[in-house]
Every structure is written in structure tokens, then in C-alpha cells.
PDB file of N, CA and C in Angstrom:
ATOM      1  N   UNK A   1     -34.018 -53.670  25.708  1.00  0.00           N
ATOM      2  CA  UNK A   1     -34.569 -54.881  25.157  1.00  0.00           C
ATOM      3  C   UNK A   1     -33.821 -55.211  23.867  1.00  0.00           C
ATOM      4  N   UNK A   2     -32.985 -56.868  23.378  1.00  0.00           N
ATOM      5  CA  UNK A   2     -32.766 -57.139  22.350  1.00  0.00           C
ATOM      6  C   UNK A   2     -33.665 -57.495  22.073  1.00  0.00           C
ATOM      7  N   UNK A   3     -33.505 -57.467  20.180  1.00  0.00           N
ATOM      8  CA  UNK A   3     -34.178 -58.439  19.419  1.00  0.00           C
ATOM      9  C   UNK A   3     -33.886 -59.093  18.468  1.00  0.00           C
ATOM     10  N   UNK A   4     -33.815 -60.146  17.550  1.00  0.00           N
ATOM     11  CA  UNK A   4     -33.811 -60.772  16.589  1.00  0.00           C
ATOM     12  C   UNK A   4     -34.823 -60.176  15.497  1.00  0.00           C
ATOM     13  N   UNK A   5     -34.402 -59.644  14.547  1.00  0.00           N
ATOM     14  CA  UNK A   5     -35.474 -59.176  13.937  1.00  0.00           C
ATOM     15  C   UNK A   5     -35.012 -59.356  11.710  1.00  0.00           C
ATOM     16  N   UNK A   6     -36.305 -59.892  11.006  1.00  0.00           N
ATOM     17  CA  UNK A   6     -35.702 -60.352  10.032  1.00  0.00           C
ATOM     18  C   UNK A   6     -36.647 -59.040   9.318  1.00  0.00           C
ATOM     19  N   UNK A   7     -35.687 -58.227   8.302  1.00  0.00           N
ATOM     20  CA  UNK A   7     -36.425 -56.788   7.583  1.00  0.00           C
ATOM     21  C   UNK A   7     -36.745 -57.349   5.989  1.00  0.00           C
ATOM     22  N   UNK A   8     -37.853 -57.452   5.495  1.00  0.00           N
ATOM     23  CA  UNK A   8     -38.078 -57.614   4.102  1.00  0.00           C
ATOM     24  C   UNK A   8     -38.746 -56.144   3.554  1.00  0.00           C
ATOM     25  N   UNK A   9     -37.265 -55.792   2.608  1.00  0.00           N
ATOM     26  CA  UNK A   9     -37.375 -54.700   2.370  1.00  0.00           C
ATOM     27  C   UNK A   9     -37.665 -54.733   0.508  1.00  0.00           C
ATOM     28  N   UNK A  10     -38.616 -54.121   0.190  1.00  0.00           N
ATOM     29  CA  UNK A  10     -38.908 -53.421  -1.554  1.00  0.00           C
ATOM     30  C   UNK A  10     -38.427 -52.571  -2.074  1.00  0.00           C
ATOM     31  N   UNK A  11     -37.015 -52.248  -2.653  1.00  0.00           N
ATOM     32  CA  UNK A  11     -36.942 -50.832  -3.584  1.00  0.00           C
ATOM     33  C   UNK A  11     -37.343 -50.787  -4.599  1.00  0.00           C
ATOM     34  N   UNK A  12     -37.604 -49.872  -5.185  1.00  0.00           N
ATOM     35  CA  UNK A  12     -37.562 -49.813  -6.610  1.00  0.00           C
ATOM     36  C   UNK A  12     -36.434 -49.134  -7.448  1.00  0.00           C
ATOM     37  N   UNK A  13     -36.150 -49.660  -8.370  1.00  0.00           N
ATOM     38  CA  UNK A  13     -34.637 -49.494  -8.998  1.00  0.00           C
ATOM     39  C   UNK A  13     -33.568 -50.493  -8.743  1.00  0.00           C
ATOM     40  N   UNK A  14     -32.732 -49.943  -8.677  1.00  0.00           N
ATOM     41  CA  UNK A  14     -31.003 -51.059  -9.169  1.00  0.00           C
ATOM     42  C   UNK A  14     -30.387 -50.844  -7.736  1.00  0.00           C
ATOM     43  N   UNK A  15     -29.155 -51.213  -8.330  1.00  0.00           N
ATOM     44  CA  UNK A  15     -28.168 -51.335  -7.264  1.00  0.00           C
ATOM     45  C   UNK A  15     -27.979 -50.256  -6.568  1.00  0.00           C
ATOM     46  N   UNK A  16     -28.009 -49.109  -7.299  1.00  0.00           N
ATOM     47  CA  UNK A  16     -27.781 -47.593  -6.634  1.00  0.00           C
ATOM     48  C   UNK A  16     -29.121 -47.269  -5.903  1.00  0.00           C
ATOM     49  N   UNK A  17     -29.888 -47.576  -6.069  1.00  0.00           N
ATOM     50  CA  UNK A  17     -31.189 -47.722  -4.897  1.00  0.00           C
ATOM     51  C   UNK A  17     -30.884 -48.301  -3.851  1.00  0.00           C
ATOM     52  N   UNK A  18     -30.684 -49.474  -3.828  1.00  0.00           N
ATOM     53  CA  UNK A  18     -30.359 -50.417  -2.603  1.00  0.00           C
ATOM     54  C   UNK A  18     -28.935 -49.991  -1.938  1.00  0.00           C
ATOM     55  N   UNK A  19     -27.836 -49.233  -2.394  1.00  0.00           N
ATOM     56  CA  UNK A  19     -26.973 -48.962  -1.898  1.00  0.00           C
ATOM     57  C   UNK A  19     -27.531 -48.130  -1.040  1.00  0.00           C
ATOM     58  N   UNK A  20     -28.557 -47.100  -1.353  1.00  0.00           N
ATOM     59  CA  UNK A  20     -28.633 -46.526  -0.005  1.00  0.00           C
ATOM     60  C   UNK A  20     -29.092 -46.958   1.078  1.00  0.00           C
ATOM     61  N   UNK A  21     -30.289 -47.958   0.701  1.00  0.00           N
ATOM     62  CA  UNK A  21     -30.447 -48.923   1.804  1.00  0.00           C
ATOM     63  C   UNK A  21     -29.899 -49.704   2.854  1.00  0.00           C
ATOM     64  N   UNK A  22     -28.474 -50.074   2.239  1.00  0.00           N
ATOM     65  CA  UNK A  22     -27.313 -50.675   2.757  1.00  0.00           C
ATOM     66  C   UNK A  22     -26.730 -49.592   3.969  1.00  0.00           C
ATOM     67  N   UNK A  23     -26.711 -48.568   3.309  1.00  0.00           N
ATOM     68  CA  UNK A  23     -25.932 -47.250   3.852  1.00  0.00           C
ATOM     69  C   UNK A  23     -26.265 -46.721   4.955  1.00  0.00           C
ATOM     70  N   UNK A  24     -28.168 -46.771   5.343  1.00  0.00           N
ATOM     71  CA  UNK A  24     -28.703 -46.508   6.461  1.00  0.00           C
ATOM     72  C   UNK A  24     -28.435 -47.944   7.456  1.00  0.00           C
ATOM     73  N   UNK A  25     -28.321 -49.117   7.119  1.00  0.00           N
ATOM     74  CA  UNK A  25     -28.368 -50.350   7.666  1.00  0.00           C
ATOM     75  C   UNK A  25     -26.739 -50.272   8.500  1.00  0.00           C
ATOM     76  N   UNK A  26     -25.643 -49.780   7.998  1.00  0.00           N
ATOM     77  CA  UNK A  26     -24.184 -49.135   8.204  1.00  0.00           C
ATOM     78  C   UNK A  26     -24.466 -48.707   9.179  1.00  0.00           C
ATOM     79  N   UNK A  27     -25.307 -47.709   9.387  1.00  0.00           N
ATOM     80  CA  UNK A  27     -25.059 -46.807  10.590  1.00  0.00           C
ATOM     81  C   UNK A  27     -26.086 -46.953  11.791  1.00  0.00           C
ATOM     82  N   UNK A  28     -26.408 -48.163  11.675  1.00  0.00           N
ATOM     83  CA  UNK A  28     -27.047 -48.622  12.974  1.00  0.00           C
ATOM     84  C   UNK A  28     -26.344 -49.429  13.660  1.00  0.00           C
ATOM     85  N   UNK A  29     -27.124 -49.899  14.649  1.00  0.00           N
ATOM     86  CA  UNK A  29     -25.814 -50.103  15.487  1.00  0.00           C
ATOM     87  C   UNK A  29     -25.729 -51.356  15.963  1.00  0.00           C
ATOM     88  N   UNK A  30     -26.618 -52.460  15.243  1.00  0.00           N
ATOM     89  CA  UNK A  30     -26.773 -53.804  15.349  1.00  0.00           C
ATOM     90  C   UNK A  30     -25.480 -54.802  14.730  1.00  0.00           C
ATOM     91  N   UNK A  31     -25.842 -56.236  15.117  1.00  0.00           N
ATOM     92  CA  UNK A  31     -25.025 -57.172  14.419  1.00  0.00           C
ATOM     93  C   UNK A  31     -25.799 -57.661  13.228  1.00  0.00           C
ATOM     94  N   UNK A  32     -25.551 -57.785  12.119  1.00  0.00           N
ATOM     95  CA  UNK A  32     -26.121 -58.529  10.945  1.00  0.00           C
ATOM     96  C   UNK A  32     -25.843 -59.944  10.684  1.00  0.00           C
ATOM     97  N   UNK A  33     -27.038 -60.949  10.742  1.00  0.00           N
ATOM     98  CA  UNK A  33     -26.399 -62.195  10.266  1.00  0.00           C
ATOM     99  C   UNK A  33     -27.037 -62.631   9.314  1.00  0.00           C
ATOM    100  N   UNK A  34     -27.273 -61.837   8.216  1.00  0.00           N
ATOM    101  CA  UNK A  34     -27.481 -63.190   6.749  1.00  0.00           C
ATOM    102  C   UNK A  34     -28.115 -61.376   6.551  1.00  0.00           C
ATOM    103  N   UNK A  35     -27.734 -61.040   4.544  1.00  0.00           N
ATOM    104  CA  UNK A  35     -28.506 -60.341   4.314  1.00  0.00           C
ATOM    105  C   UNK A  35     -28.454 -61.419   2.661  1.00  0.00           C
ATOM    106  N   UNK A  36     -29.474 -60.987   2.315  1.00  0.00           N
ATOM    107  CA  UNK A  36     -30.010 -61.457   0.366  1.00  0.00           C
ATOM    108  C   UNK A  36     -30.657 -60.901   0.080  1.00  0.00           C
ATOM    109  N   UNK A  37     -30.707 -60.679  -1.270  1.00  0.00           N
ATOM    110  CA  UNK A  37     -31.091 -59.561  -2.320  1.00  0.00           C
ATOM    111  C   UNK A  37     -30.908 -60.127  -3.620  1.00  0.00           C
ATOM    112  N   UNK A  38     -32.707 -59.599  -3.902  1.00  0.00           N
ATOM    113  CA  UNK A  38     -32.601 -60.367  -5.196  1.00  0.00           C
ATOM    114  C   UNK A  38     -33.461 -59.349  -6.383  1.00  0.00           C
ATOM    115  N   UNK A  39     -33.042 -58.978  -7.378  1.00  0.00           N
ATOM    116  CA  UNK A  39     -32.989 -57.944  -8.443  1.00  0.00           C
ATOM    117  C   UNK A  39     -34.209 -58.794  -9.673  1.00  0.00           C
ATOM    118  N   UNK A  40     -35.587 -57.968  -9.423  1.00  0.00           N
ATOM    119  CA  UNK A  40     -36.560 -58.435 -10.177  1.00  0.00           C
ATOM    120  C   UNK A  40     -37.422 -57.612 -10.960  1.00  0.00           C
ATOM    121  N   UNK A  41     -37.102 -57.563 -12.139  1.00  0.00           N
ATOM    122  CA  UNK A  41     -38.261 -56.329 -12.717  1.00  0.00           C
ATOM    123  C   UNK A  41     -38.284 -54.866 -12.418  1.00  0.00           C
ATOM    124  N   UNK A  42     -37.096 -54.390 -12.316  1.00  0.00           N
ATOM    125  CA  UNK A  42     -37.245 -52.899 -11.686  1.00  0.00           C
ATOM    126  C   UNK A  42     -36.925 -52.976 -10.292  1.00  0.00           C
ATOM    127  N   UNK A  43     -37.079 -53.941  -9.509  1.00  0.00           N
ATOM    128  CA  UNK A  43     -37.239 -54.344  -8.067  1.00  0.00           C
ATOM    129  C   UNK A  43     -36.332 -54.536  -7.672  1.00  0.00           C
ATOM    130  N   UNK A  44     -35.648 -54.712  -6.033  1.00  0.00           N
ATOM    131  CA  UNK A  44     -34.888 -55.281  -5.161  1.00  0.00           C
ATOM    132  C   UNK A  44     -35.939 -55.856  -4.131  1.00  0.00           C
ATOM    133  N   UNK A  45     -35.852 -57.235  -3.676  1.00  0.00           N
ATOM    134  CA  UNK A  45     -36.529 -57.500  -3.027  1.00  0.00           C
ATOM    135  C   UNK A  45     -35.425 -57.970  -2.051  1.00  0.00           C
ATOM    136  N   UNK A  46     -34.963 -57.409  -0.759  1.00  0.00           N
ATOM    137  CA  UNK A  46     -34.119 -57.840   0.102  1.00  0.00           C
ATOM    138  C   UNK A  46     -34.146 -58.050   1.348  1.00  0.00           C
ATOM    139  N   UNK A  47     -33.859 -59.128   1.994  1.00  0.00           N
ATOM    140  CA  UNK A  47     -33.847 -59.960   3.806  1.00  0.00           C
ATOM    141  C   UNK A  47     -32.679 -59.488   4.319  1.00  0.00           C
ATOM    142  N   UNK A  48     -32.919 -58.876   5.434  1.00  0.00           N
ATOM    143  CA  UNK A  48     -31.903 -58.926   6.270  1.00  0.00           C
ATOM    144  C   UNK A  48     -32.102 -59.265   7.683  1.00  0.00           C
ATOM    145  N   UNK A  49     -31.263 -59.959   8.343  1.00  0.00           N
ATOM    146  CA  UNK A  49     -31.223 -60.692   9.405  1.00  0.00           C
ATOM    147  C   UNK A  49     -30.228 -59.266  10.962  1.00  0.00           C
ATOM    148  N   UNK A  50     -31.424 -59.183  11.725  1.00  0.00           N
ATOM    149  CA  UNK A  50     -30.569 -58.401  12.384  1.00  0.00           C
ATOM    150  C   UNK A  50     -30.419 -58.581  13.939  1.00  0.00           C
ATOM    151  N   UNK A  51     -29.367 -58.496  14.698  1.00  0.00           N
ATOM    152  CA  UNK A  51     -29.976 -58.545  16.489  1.00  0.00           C
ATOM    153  C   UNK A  51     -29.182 -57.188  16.869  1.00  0.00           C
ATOM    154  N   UNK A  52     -29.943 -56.528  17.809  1.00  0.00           N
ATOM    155  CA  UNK A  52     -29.404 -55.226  18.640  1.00  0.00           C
ATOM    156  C   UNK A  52     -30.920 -55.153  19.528  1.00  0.00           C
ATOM    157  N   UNK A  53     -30.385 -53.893  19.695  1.00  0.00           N
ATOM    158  CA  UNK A  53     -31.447 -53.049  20.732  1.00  0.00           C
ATOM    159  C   UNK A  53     -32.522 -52.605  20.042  1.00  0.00           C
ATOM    160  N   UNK A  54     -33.917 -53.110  20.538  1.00  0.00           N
ATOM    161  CA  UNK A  54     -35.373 -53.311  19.824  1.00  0.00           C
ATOM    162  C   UNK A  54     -35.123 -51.622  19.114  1.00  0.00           C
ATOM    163  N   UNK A  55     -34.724 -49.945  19.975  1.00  0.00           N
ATOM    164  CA  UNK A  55     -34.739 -48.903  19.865  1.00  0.00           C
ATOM    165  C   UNK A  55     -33.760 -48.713  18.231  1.00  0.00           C
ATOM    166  N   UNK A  56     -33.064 -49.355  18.394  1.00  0.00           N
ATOM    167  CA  UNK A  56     -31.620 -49.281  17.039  1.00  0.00           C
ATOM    168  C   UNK A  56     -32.695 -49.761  15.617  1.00  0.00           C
ATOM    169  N   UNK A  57     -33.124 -50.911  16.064  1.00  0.00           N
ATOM    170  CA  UNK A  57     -33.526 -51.792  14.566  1.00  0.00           C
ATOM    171  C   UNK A  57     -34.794 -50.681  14.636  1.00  0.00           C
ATOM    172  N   UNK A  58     -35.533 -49.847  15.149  1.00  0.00           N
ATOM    173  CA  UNK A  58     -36.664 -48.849  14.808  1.00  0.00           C
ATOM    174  C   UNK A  58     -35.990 -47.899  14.477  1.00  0.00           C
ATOM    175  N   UNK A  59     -34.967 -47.470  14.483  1.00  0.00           N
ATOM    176  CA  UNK A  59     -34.269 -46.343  14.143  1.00  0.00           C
ATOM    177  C   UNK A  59     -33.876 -46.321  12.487  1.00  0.00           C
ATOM    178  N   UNK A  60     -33.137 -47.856  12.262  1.00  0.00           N
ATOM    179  CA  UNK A  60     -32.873 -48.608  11.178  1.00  0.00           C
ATOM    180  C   UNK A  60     -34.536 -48.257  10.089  1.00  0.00           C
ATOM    181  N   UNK A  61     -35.812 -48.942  10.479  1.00  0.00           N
ATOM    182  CA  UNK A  61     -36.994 -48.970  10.006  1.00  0.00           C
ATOM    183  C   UNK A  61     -37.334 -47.981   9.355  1.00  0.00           C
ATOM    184  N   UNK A  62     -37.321 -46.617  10.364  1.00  0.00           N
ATOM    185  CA  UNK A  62     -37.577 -45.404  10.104  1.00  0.00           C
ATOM    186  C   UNK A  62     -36.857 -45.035   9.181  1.00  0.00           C
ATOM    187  N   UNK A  63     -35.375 -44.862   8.803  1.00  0.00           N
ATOM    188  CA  UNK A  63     -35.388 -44.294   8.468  1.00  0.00           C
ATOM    189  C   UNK A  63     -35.451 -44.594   6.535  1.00  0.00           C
ATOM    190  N   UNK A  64     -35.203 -46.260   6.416  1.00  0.00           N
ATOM    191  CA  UNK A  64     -35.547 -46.718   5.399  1.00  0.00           C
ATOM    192  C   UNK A  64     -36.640 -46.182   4.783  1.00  0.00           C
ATOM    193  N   UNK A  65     -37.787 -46.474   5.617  1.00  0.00           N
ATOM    194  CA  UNK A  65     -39.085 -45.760   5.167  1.00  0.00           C
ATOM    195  C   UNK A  65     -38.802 -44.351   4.655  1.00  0.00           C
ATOM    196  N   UNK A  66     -38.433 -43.920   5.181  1.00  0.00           N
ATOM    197  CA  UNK A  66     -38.585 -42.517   4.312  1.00  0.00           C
ATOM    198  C   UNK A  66     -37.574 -42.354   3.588  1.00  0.00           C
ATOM    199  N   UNK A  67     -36.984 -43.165   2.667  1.00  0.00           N
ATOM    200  CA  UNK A  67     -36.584 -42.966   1.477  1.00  0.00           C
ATOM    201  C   UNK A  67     -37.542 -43.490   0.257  1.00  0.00           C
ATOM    202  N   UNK A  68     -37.253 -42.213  -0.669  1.00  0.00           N
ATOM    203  CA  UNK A  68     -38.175 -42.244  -1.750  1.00  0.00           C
ATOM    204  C   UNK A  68     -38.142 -43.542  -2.545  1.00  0.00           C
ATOM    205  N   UNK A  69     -37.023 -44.708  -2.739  1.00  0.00           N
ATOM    206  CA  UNK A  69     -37.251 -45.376  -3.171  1.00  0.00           C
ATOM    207  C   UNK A  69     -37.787 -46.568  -3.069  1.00  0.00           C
ATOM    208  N   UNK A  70     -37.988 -46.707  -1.408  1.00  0.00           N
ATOM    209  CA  UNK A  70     -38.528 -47.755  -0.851  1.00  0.00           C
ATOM    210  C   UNK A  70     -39.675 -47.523  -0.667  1.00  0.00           C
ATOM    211  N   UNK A  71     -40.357 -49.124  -1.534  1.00  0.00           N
ATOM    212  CA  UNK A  71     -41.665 -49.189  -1.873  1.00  0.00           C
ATOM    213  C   UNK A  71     -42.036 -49.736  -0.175  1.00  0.00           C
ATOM    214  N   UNK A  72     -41.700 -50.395   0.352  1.00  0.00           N
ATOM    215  CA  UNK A  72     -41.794 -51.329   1.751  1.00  0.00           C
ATOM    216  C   UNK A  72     -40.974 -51.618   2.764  1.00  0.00           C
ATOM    217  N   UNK A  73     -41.141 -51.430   4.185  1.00  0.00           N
ATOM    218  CA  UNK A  73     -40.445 -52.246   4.659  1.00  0.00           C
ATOM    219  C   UNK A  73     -41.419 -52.827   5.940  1.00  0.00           C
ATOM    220  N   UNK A  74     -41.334 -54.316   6.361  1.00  0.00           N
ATOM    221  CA  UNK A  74     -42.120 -55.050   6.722  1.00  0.00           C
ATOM    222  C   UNK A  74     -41.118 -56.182   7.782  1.00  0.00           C
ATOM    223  N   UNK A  75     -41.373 -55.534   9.194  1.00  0.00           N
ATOM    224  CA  UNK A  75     -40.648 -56.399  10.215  1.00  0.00           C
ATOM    225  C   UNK A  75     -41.082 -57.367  11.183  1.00  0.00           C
ATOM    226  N   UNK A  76     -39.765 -58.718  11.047  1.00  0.00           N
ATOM    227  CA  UNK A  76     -40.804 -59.727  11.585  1.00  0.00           C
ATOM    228  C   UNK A  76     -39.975 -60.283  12.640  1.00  0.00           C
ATOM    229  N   UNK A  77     -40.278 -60.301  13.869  1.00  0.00           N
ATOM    230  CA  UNK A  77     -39.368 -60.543  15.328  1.00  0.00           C
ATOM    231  C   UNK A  77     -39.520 -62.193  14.878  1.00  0.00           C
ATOM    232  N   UNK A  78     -37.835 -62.375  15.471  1.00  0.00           N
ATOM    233  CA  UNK A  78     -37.555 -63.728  15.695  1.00  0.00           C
ATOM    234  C   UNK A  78     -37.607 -64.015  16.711  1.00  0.00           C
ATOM    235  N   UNK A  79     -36.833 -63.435  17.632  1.00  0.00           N
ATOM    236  CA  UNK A  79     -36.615 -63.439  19.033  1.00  0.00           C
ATOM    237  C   UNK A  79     -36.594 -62.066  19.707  1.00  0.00           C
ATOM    238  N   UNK A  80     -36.815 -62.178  21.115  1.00  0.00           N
ATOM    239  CA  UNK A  80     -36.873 -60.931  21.638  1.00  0.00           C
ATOM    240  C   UNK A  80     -36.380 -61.503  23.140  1.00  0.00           C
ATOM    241  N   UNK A  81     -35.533 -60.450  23.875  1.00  0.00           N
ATOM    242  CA  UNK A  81     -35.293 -60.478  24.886  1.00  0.00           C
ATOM    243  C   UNK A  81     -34.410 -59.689  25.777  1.00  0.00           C
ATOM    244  N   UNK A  82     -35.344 -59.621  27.118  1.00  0.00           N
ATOM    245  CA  UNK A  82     -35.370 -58.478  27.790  1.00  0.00           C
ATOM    246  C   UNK A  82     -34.041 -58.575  28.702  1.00  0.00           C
ATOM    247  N   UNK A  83     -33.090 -57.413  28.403  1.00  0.00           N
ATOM    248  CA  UNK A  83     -31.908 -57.062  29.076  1.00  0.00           C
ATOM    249  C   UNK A  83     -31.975 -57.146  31.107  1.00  0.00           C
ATOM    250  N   UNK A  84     -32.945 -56.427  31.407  1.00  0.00           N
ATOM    251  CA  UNK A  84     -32.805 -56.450  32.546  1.00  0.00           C
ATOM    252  C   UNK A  84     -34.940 -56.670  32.683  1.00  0.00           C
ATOM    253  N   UNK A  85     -35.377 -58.012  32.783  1.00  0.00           N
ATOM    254  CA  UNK A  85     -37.063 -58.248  33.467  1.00  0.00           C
ATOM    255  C   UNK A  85     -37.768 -57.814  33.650  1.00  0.00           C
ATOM    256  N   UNK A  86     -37.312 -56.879  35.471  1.00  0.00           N
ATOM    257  CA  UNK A  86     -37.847 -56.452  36.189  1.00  0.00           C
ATOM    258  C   UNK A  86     -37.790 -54.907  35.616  1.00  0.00           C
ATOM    259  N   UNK A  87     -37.268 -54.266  35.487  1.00  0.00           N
ATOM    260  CA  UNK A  87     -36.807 -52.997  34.967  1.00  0.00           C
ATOM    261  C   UNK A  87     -37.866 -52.393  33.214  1.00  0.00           C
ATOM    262  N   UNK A  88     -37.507 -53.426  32.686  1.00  0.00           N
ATOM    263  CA  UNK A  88     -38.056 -53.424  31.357  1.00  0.00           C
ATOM    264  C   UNK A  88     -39.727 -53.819  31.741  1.00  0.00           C
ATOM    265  N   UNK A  89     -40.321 -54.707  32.148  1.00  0.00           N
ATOM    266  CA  UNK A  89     -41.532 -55.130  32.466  1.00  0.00           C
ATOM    267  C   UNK A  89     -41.961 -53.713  33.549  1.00  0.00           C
ATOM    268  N   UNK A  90     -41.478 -53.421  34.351  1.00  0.00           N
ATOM    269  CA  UNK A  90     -42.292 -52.149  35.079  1.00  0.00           C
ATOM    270  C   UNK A  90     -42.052 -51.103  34.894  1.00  0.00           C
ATOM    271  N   UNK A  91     -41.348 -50.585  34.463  1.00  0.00           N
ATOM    272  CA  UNK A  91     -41.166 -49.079  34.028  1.00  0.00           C
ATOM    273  C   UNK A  91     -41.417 -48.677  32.840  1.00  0.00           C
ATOM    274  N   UNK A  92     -41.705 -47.323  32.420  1.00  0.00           N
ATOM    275  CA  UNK A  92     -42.405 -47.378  31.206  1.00  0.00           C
ATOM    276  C   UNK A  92     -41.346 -46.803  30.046  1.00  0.00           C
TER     277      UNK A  92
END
């Protein structure tokens, strides 16, 4: 299954916070189209725009979350769509 999926992510701290954020986002295995980031009070508050395989961008999620500096991450499907229908709809 693809998806379109837009990540609004919270660190806390600077640039060297969010670099690691960037760093896990590297090694997934999606296409990126639009990321922004914006530096507020201690904060990074940053969008990123992603499409791959629904399994990749949860892989991506996870592992953000468990870095200590991320206060949040909060995902919101744009689009979704199923590679093969019949296959994806009946099997589990």
C-alpha cells in the first residue's frame, strides 16, 4: 500500500536536534516533496511531505518517536493507495 502522508514533527532544541530528525527521514525509503521548519522558542516545529510504502513512512514514525528530543510526531494521510486491491483488501 502507498501513501501520501504529511509528518508534523516537535523537537526541542536547535538545529543539532533536528539534524537527527533529518537523519532518520535519510534512511527511509520514501520520496519527499516539500519539507519546512521553523525555529521557535527552544522549538523546531517541522512538515514534511512524504509518499512510499504505508510500512516505510511507520518505520520513519517510529523511529522519530523514540528520540529523546522529540516532543511529537503527529501523521496526517493525504492520499492512500492500494498497490495491488484484491490482494491488499483480502489478505491480512
Amino acid at each position: 500500500m502507498r501513501a501520501r502522508v504529511r509528518l508534523e514533527v516537535r523537537v526541542f532544541g536547535s538545529l543539532d536536534q533536528f539534524s537527527r530528525v533529518i537523519n532518520i527521514t535519510r534512511r527511509g525509503k520514501v520520496a519527499y516533496k516539500n519539507v519546512e521548519a521553523k525555529f521557535r522558542d527552544g522549538e523546531v516545529l517541522a512538515s514534511i511531505d512524504m509518499e512510499g510504502k504505508a510500512e516505510e513512512i511507520e518505520w520513519i514514525v517510529k523511529k522519530m518517536s523514540a528520540l529523546p528530543e522529540v516532543i511529537s510526531v503527529e501523521s496526517h494521510a493525504m492520499t492512500l493507495d492500494l498497490e495491488d486491491p484484491l490482494t491488499e483488501v483480502f489478505l491480512p
